[in-house]
C-alpha atoms as a PDB file:
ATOM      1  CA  UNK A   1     -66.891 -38.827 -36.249  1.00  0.00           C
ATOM      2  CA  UNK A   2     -65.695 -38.434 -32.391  1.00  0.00           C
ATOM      3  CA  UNK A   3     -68.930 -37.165 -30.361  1.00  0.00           C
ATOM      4  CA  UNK A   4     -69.897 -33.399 -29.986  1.00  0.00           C
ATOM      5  CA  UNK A   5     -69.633 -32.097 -26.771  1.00  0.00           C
ATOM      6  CA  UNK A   6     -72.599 -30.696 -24.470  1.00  0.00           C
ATOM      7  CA  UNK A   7     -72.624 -26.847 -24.631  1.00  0.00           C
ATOM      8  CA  UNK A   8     -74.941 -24.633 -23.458  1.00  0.00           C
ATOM      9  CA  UNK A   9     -74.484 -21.007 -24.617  1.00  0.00           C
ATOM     10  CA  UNK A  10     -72.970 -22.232 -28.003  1.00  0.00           C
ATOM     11  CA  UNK A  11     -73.464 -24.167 -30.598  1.00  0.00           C
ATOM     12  CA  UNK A  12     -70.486 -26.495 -32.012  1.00  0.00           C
ATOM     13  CA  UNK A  13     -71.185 -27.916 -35.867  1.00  0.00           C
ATOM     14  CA  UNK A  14     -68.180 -29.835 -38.002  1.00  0.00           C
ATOM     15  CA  UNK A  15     -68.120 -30.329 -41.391  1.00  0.00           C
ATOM     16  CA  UNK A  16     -65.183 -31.426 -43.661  1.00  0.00           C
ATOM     17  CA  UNK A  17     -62.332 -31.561 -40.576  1.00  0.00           C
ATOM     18  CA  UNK A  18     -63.635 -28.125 -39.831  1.00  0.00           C
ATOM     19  CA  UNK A  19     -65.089 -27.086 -36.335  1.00  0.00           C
ATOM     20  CA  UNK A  20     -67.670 -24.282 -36.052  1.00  0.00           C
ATOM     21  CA  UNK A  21     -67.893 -22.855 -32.370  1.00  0.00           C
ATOM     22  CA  UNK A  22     -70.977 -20.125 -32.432  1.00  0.00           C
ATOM     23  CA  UNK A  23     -71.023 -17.860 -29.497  1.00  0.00           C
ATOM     24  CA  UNK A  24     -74.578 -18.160 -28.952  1.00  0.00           C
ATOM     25  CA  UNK A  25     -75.956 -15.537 -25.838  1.00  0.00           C
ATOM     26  CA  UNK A  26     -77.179 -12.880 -27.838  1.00  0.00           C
ATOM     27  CA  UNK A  27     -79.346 -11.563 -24.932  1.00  0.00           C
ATOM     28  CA  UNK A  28     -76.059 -10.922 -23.734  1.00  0.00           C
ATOM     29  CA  UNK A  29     -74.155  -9.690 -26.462  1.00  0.00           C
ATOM     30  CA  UNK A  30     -71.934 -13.057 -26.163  1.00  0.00           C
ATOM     31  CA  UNK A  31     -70.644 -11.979 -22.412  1.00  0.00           C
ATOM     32  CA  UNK A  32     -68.498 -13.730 -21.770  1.00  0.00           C
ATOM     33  CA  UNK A  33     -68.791 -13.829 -17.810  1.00  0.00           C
ATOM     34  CA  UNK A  34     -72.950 -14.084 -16.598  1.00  0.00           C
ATOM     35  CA  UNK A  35     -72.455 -16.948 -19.008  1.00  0.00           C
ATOM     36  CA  UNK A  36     -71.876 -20.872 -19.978  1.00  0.00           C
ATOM     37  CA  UNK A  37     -69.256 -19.704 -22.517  1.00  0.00           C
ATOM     38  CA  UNK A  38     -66.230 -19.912 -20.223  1.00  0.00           C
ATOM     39  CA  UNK A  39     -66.822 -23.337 -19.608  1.00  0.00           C
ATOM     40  CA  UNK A  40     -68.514 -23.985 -23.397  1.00  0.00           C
ATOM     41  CA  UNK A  41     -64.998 -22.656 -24.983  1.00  0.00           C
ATOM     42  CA  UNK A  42     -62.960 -24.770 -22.891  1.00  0.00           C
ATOM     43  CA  UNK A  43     -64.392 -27.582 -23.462  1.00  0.00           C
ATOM     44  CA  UNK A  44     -64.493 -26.992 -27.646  1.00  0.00           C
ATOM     45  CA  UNK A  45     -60.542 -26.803 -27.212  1.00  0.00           C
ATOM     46  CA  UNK A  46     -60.341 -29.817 -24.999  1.00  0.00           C
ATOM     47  CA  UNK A  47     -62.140 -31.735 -27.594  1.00  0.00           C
ATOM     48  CA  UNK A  48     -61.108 -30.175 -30.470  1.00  0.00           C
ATOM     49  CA  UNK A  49     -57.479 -31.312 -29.333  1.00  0.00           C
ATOM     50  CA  UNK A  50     -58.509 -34.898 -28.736  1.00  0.00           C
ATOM     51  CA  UNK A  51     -60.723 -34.890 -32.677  1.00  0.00           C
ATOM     52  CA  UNK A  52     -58.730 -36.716 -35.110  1.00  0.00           C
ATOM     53  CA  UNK A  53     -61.278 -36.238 -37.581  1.00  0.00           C
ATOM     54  CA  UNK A  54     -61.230 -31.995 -36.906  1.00  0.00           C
ATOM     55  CA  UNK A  55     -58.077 -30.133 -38.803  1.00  0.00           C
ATOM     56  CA  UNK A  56     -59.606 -26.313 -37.926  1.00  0.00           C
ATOM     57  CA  UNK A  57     -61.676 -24.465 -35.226  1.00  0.00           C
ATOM     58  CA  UNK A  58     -64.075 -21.311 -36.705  1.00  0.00           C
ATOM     59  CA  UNK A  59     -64.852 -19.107 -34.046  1.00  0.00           C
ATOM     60  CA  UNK A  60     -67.958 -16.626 -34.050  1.00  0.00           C
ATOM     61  CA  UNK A  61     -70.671 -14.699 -32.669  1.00  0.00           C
ATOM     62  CA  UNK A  62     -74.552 -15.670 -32.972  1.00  0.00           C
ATOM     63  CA  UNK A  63     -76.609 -12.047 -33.350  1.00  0.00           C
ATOM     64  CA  UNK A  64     -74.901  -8.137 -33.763  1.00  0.00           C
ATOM     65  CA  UNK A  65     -71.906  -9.252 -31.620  1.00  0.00           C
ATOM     66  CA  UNK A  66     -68.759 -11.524 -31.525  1.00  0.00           C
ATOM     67  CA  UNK A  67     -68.432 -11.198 -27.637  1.00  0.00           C
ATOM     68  CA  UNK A  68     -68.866  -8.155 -25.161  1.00  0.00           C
ATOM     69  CA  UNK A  69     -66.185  -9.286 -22.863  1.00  0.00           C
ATOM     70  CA  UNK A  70     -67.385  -9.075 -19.169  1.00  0.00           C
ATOM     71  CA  UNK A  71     -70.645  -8.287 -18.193  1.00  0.00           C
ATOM     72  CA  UNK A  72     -70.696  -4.641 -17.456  1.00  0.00           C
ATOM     73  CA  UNK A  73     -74.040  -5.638 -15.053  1.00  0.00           C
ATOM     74  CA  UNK A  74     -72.362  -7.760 -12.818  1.00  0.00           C
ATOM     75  CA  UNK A  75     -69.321  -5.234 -12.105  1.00  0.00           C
ATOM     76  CA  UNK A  76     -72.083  -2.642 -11.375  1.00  0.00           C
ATOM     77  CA  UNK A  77     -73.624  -5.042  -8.614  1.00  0.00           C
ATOM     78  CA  UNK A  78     -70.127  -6.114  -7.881  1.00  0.00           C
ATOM     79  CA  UNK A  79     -71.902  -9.732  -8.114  1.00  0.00           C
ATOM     80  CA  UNK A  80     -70.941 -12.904 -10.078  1.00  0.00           C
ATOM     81  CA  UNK A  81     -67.220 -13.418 -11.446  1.00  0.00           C
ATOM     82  CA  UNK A  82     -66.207  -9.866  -9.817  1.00  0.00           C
ATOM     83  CA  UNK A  83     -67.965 -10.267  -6.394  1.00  0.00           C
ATOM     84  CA  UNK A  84     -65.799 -10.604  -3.210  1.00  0.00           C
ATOM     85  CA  UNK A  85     -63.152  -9.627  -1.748  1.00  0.00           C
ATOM     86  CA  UNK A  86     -59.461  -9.515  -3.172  1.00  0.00           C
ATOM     87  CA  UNK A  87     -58.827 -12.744  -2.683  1.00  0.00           C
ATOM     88  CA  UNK A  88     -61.885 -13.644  -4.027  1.00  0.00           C
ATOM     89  CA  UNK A  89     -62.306 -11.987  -6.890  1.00  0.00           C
ATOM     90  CA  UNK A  90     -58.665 -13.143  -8.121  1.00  0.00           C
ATOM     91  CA  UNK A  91     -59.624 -16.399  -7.207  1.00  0.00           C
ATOM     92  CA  UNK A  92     -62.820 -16.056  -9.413  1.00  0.00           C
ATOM     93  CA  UNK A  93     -60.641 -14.947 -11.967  1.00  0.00           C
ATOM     94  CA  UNK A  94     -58.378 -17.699 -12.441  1.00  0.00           C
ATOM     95  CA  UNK A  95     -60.503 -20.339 -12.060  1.00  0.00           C
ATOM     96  CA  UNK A  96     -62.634 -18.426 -14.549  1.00  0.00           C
ATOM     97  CA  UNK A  97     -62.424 -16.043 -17.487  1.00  0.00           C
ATOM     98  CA  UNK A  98     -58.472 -16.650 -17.287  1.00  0.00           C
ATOM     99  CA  UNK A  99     -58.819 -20.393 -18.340  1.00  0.00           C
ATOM    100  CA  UNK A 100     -59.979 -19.293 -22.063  1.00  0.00           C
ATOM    101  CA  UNK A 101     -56.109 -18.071 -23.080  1.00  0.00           C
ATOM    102  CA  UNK A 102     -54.973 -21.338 -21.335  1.00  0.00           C
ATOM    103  CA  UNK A 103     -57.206 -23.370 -23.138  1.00  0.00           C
ATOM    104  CA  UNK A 104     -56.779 -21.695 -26.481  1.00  0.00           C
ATOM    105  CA  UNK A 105     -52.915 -21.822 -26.388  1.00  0.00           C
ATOM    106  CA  UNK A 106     -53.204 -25.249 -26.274  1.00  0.00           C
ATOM    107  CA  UNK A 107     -55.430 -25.760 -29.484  1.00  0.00           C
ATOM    108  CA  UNK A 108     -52.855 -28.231 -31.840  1.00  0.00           C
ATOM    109  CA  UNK A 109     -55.530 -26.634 -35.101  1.00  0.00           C
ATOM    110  CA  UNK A 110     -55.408 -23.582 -36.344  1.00  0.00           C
ATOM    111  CA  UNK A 111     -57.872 -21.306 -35.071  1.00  0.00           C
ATOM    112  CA  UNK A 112     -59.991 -18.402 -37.096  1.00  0.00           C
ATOM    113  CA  UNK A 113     -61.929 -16.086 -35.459  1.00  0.00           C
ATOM    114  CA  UNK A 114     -64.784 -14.920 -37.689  1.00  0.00           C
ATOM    115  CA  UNK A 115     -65.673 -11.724 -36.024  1.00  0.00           C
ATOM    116  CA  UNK A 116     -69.321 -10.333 -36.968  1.00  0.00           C
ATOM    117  CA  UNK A 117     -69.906  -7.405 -34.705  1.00  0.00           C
ATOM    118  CA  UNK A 118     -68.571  -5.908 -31.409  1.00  0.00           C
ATOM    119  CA  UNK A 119     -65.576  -7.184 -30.090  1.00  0.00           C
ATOM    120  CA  UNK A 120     -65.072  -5.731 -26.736  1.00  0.00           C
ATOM    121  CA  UNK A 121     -62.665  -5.768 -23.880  1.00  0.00           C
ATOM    122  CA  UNK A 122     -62.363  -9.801 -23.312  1.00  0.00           C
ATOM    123  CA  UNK A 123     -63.909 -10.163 -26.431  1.00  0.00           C
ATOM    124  CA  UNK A 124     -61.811  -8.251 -28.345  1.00  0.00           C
ATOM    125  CA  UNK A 125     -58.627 -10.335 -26.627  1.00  0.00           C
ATOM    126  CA  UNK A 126     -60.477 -13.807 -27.537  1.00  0.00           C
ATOM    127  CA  UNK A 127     -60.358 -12.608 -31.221  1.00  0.00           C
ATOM    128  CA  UNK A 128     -56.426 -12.236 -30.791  1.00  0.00           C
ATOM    129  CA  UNK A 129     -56.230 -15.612 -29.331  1.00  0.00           C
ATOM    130  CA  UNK A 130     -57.100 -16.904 -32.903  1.00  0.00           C
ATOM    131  CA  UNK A 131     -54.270 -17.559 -35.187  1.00  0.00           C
ATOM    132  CA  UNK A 132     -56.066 -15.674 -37.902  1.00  0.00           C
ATOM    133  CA  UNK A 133     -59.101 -13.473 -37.641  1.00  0.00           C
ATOM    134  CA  UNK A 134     -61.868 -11.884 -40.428  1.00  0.00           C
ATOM    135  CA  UNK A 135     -64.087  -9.317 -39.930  1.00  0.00           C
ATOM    136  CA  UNK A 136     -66.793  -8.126 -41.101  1.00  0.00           C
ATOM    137  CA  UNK A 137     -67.854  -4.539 -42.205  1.00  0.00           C
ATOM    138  CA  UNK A 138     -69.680  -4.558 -39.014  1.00  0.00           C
ATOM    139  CA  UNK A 139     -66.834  -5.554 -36.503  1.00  0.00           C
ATOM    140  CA  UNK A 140     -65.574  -2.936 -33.899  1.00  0.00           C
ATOM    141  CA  UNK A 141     -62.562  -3.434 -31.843  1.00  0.00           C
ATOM    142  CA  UNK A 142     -61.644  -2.601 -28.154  1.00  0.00           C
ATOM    143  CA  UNK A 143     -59.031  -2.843 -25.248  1.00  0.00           C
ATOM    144  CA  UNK A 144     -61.344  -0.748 -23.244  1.00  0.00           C
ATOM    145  CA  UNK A 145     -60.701  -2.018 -20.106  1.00  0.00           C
ATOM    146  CA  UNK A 146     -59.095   1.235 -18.338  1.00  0.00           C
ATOM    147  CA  UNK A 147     -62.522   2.760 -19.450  1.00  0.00           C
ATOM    148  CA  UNK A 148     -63.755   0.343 -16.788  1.00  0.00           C
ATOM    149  CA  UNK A 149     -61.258   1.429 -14.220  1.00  0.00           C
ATOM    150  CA  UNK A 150     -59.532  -1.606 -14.466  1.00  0.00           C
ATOM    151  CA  UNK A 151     -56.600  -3.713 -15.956  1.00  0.00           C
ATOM    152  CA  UNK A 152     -56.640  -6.489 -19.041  1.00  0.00           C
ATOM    153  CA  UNK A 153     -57.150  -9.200 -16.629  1.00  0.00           C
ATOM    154  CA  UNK A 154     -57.620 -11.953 -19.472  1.00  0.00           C
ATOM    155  CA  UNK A 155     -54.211 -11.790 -20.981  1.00  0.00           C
ATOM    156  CA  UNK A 156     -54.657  -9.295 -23.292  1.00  0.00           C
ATOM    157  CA  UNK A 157     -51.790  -7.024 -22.392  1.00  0.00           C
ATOM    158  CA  UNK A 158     -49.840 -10.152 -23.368  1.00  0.00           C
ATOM    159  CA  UNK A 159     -51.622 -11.190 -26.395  1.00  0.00           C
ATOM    160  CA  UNK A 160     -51.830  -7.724 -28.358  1.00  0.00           C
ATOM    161  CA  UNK A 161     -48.067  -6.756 -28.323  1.00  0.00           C
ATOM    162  CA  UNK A 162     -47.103  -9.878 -29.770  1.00  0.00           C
ATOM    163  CA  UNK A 163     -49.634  -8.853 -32.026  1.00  0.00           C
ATOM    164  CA  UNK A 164     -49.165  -5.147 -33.607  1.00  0.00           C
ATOM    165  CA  UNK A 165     -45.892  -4.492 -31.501  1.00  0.00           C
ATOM    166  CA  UNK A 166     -45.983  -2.844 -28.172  1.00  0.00           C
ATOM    167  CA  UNK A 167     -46.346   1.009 -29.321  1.00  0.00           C
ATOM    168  CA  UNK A 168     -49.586   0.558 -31.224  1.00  0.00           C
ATOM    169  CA  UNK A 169     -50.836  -2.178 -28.466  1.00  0.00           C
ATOM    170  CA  UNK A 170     -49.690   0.404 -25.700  1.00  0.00           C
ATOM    171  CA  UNK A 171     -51.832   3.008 -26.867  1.00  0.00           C
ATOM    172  CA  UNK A 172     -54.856   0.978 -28.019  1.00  0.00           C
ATOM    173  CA  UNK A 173     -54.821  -0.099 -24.627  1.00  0.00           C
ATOM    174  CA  UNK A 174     -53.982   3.076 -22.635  1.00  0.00           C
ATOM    175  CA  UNK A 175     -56.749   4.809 -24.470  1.00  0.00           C
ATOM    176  CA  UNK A 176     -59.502   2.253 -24.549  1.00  0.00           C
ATOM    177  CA  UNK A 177     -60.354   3.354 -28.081  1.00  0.00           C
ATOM    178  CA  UNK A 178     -62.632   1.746 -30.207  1.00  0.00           C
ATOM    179  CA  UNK A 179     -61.753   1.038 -34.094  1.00  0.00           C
ATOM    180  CA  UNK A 180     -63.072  -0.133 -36.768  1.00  0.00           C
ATOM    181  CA  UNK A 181     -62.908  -3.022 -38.537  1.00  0.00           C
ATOM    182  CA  UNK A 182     -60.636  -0.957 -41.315  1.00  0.00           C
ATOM    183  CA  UNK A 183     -58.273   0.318 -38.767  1.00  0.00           C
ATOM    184  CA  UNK A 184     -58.179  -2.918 -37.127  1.00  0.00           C
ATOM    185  CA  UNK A 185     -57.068  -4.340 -40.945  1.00  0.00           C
ATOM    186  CA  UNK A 186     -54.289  -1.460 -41.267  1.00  0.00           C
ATOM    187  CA  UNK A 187     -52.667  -2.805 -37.695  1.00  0.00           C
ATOM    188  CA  UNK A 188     -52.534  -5.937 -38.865  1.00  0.00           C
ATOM    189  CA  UNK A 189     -55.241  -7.322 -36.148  1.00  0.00           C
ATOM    190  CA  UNK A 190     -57.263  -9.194 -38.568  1.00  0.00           C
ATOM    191  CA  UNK A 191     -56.473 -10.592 -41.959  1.00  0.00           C
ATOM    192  CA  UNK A 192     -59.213  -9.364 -44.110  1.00  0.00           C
ATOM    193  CA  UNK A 193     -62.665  -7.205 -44.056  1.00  0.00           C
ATOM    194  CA  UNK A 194     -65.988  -8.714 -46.017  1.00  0.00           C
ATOM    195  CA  UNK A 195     -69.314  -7.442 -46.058  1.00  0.00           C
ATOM    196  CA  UNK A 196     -71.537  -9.156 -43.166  1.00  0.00           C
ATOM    197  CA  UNK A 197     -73.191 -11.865 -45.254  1.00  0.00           C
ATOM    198  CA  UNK A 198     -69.949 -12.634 -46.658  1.00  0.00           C
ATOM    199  CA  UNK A 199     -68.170 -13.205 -43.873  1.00  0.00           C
ATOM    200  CA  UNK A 200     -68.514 -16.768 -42.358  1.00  0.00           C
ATOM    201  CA  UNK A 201     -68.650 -18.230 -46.171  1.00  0.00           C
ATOM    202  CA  UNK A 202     -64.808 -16.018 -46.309  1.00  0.00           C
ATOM    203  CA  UNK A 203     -63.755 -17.748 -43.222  1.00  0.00           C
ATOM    204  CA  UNK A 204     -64.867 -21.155 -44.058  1.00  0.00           C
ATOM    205  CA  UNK A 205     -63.353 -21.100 -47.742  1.00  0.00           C
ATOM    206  CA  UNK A 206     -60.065 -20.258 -45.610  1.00  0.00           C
ATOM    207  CA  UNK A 207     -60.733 -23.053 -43.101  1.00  0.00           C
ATOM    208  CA  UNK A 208     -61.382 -25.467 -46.191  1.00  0.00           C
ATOM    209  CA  UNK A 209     -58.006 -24.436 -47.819  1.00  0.00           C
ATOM    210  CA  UNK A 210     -56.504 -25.461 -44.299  1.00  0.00           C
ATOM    211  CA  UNK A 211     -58.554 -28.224 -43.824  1.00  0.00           C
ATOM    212  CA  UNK A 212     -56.992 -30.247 -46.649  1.00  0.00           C
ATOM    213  CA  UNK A 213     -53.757 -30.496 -45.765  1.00  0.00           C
ATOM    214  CA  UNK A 214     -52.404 -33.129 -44.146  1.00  0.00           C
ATOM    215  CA  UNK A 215     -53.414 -33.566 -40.269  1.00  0.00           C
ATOM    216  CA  UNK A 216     -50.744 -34.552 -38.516  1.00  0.00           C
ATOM    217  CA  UNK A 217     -48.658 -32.339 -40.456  1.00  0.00           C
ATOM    218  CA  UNK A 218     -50.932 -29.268 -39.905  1.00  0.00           C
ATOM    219  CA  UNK A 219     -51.074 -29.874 -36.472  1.00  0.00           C
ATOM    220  CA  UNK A 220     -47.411 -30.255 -35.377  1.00  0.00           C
ATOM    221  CA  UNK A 221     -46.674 -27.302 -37.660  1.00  0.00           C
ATOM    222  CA  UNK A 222     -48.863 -24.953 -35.605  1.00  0.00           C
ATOM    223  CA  UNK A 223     -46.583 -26.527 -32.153  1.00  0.00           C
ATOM    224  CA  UNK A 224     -43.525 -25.417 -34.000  1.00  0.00           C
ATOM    225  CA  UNK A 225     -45.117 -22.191 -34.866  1.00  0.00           C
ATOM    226  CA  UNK A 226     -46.168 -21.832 -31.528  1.00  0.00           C
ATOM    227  CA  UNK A 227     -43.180 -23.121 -29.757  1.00  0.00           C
ATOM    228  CA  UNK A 228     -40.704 -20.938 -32.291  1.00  0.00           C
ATOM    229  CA  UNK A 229     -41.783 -17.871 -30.308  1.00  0.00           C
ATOM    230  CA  UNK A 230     -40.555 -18.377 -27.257  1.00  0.00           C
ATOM    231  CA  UNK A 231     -37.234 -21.047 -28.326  1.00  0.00           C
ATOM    232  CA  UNK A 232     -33.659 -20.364 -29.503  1.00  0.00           C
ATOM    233  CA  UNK A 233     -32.783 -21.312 -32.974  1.00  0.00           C
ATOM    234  CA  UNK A 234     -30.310 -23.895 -32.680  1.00  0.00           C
ATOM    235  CA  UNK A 235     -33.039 -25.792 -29.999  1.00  0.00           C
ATOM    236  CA  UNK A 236     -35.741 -24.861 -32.553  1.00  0.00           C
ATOM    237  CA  UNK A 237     -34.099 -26.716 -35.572  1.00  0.00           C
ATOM    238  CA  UNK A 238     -33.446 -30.047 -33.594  1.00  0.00           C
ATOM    239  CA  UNK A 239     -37.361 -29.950 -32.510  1.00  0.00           C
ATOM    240  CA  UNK A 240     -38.266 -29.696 -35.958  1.00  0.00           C
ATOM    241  CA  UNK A 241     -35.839 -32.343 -37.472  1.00  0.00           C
ATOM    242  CA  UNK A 242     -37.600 -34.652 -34.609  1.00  0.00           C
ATOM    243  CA  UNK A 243     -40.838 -33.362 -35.694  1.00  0.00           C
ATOM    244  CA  UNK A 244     -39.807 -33.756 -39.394  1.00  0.00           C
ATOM    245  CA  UNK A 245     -38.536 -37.433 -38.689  1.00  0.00           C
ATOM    246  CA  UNK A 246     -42.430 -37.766 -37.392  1.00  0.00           C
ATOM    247  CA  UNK A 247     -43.681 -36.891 -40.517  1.00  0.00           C
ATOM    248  CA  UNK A 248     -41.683 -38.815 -42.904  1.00  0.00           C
ATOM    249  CA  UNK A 249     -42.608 -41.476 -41.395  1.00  0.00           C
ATOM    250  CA  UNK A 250     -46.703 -40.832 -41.330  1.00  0.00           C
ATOM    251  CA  UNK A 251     -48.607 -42.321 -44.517  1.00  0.00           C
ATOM    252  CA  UNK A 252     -50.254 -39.107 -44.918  1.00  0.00           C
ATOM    253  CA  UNK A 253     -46.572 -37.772 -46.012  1.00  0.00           C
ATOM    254  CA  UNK A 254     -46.392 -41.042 -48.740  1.00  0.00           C
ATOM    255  CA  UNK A 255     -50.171 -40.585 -49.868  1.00  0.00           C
ATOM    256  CA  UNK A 256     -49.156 -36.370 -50.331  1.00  0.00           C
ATOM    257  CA  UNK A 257     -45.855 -37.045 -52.364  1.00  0.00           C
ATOM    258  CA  UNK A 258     -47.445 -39.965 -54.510  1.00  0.00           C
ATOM    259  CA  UNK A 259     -50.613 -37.256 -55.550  1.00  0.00           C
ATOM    260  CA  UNK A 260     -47.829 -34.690 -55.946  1.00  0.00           C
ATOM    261  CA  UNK A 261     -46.268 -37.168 -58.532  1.00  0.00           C
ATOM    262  CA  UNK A 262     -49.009 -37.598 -60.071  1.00  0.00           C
ATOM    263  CA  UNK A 263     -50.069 -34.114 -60.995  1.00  0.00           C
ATOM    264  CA  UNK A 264     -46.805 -33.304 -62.563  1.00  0.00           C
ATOM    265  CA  UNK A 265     -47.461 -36.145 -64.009  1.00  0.00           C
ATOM    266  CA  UNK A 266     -50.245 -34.108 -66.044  1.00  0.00           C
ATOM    267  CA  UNK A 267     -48.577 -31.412 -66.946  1.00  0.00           C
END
C-alpha cells in the first residue's frame, strides 16, 4: 500500500481501494480557514492522485458538522486568512482556501462527500466539489456568504450552477438560505438522505460498488466525464477513442471480459 500522508486536522484511513478523508476540528466545527485542513485536503488529493492502490475518496466531517466554511472569528478580528489589506487579503486567498477547488478538480477518483451535519458557506461548496454527495437526516445546507457581506470567494458561484442550474443556484445564493437535507435532495444537490448512523456505512457501500471496477478504467472515465463539460463533441469522441485504445490494451480490460465470459457461462 503507497504511504499515508501526514495530516493534522484530519484523519485519512483506506480500505479496499477506498480513501476515507475525516474532517477532524470539531472545536471548530471543521473551519475550514483557522485550520490545517486547507493544506490537509490538498495534500489527500495530491496523493490520492499518485495511489494506485486507491479507486475512491470518502469525504466527511468528525463531530455535529461536515465543515463551517470560514471562520466567522477571524473575519470579526479581521485576523488570519482575511487580515490585510486588498492586496493582501486576495493574496491570502489564493494561496489559501482557493487551492481546495484546484486541488479537487484534479482528483482522477471519484469523490463522495458524506455530509453529517452543517454544511456552511465554504463548506457547503466543498460538498459540491464531490462528484456525488449523501446526507444525513442531520445535514443543513448554505451559500450564505452575502449574509456575511461578502461574495463566494471559493468557487462556489461556479460550482452550484453547474449543479442545480443557474435559477435555483442564483437564488440559493442571493438569499443565503439555509435548507435542509430534504430540500437539498429535491434540487438534486445530494444523491440520497439516511438517518445519521446510517450514513457513512451508505456512502461506503457506494464507494465499494465503485471501488471494484476496474482502475484505470474508472479513473480515465471520470477525465472524460470531467473533460466532456467543457469540449465539443466531435473533439470529445477522438479523446475517448484514444482513451478507449488505452484501455483495450490494459490487462485489467482482458481479466474483466474473461470473468464476464465466465458468468454467462453459468447461466
Amino acid at each position: 500500500m503507497t504511504t499515508l500522508p501526514q495530516l493534522e486536522d484530519a484523519t485519512l484511513l483506506v480500505e479496499d481501494r477506498i480513501a476515507l478523508l475525516t474532517l477532524n476540528r470539531h472545536d471548530l466545527r471543521n473551519a475550514l480557514t483557522g485550520s490545517n485542513l486547507i493544506d490537509d485536503i490538498v495534500t489527500t488529493t495530491e496523493w490520492v492522485n499518485r495511489a494506485a492502490d486507491v479507486s475512491v475518496l470518502v469525504i466527511t466531517g468528525a463531530g455535529s458538522a461536515f465543515s463551517a466554511g470560514g471562520n466567522i472569528r477571524d473575519m470579526a478580528e479581521r485576523g488570519g486568512d482575511f487580515a490585510g489589506d486588498v492586496a493582501e487579503c486576495e493574496e491570502r486567498y489564493r494561496r489559501g482556501i482557493q487551492r481546495i477547488p484546484l486541488a479537487l478538480e484534479q482528483v482522477e477518483v471519484p469523490i463522495i462527500a458524506a455530509v453529517n451535519g452543517p454544511a456552511i458557506g465554504a463548506g457547503f461548496d466543498l460538498a459540491n466539489m464531490a462528484d456525488i454527495r449523501i446526507a444525513s437526516e442531520k445535514a443543513r445546507f448554505g451559500e450564505t456568504f452575502l449574509n456575511l457581506g461578502i461574495i463566494p470567494g471559493d468557487g462556489g458561484a461556479w460550482l452550484m450552477q453547474r449543479l442545480i442550474g443557474y435559477q435555483r443556484a442564483f437564488e440559493l445564493t442571493l438569499t443565503g438560505r439555509i435548507i435542509d437535507a430534504n430540500e437539498a435532495k429535491e434540487l438534486g444537490i445530494v444523491l440520497d438522505v439516511t438517518p445519521p448512523d446510517k450514513l457513512l456505512p451508505a456512502a461506503m457501500k457506494l464507494a465499494k460498488r465503485v471501488a471494484i471496477q476496474p482502475p484505470k478504467a474508472t479513473r480515465l472515465t471520470k477525465r472524460l466525464m470531467k473533460m466532456a463539460q467543457r469540449m465539443e463533441l466531435k473533439d470529445f469522441l477522438d479523446l475517448c477513442a484514444c482513451f478507449q485504445g488505452m484501455c483495450h490494451n490494459e490487462p485489467e480490460h482482458l481479466d474483466a471480459v474473461n470473468r464476464m465470459l465466465e458468468t454467462m457461462s453459468k447461466r
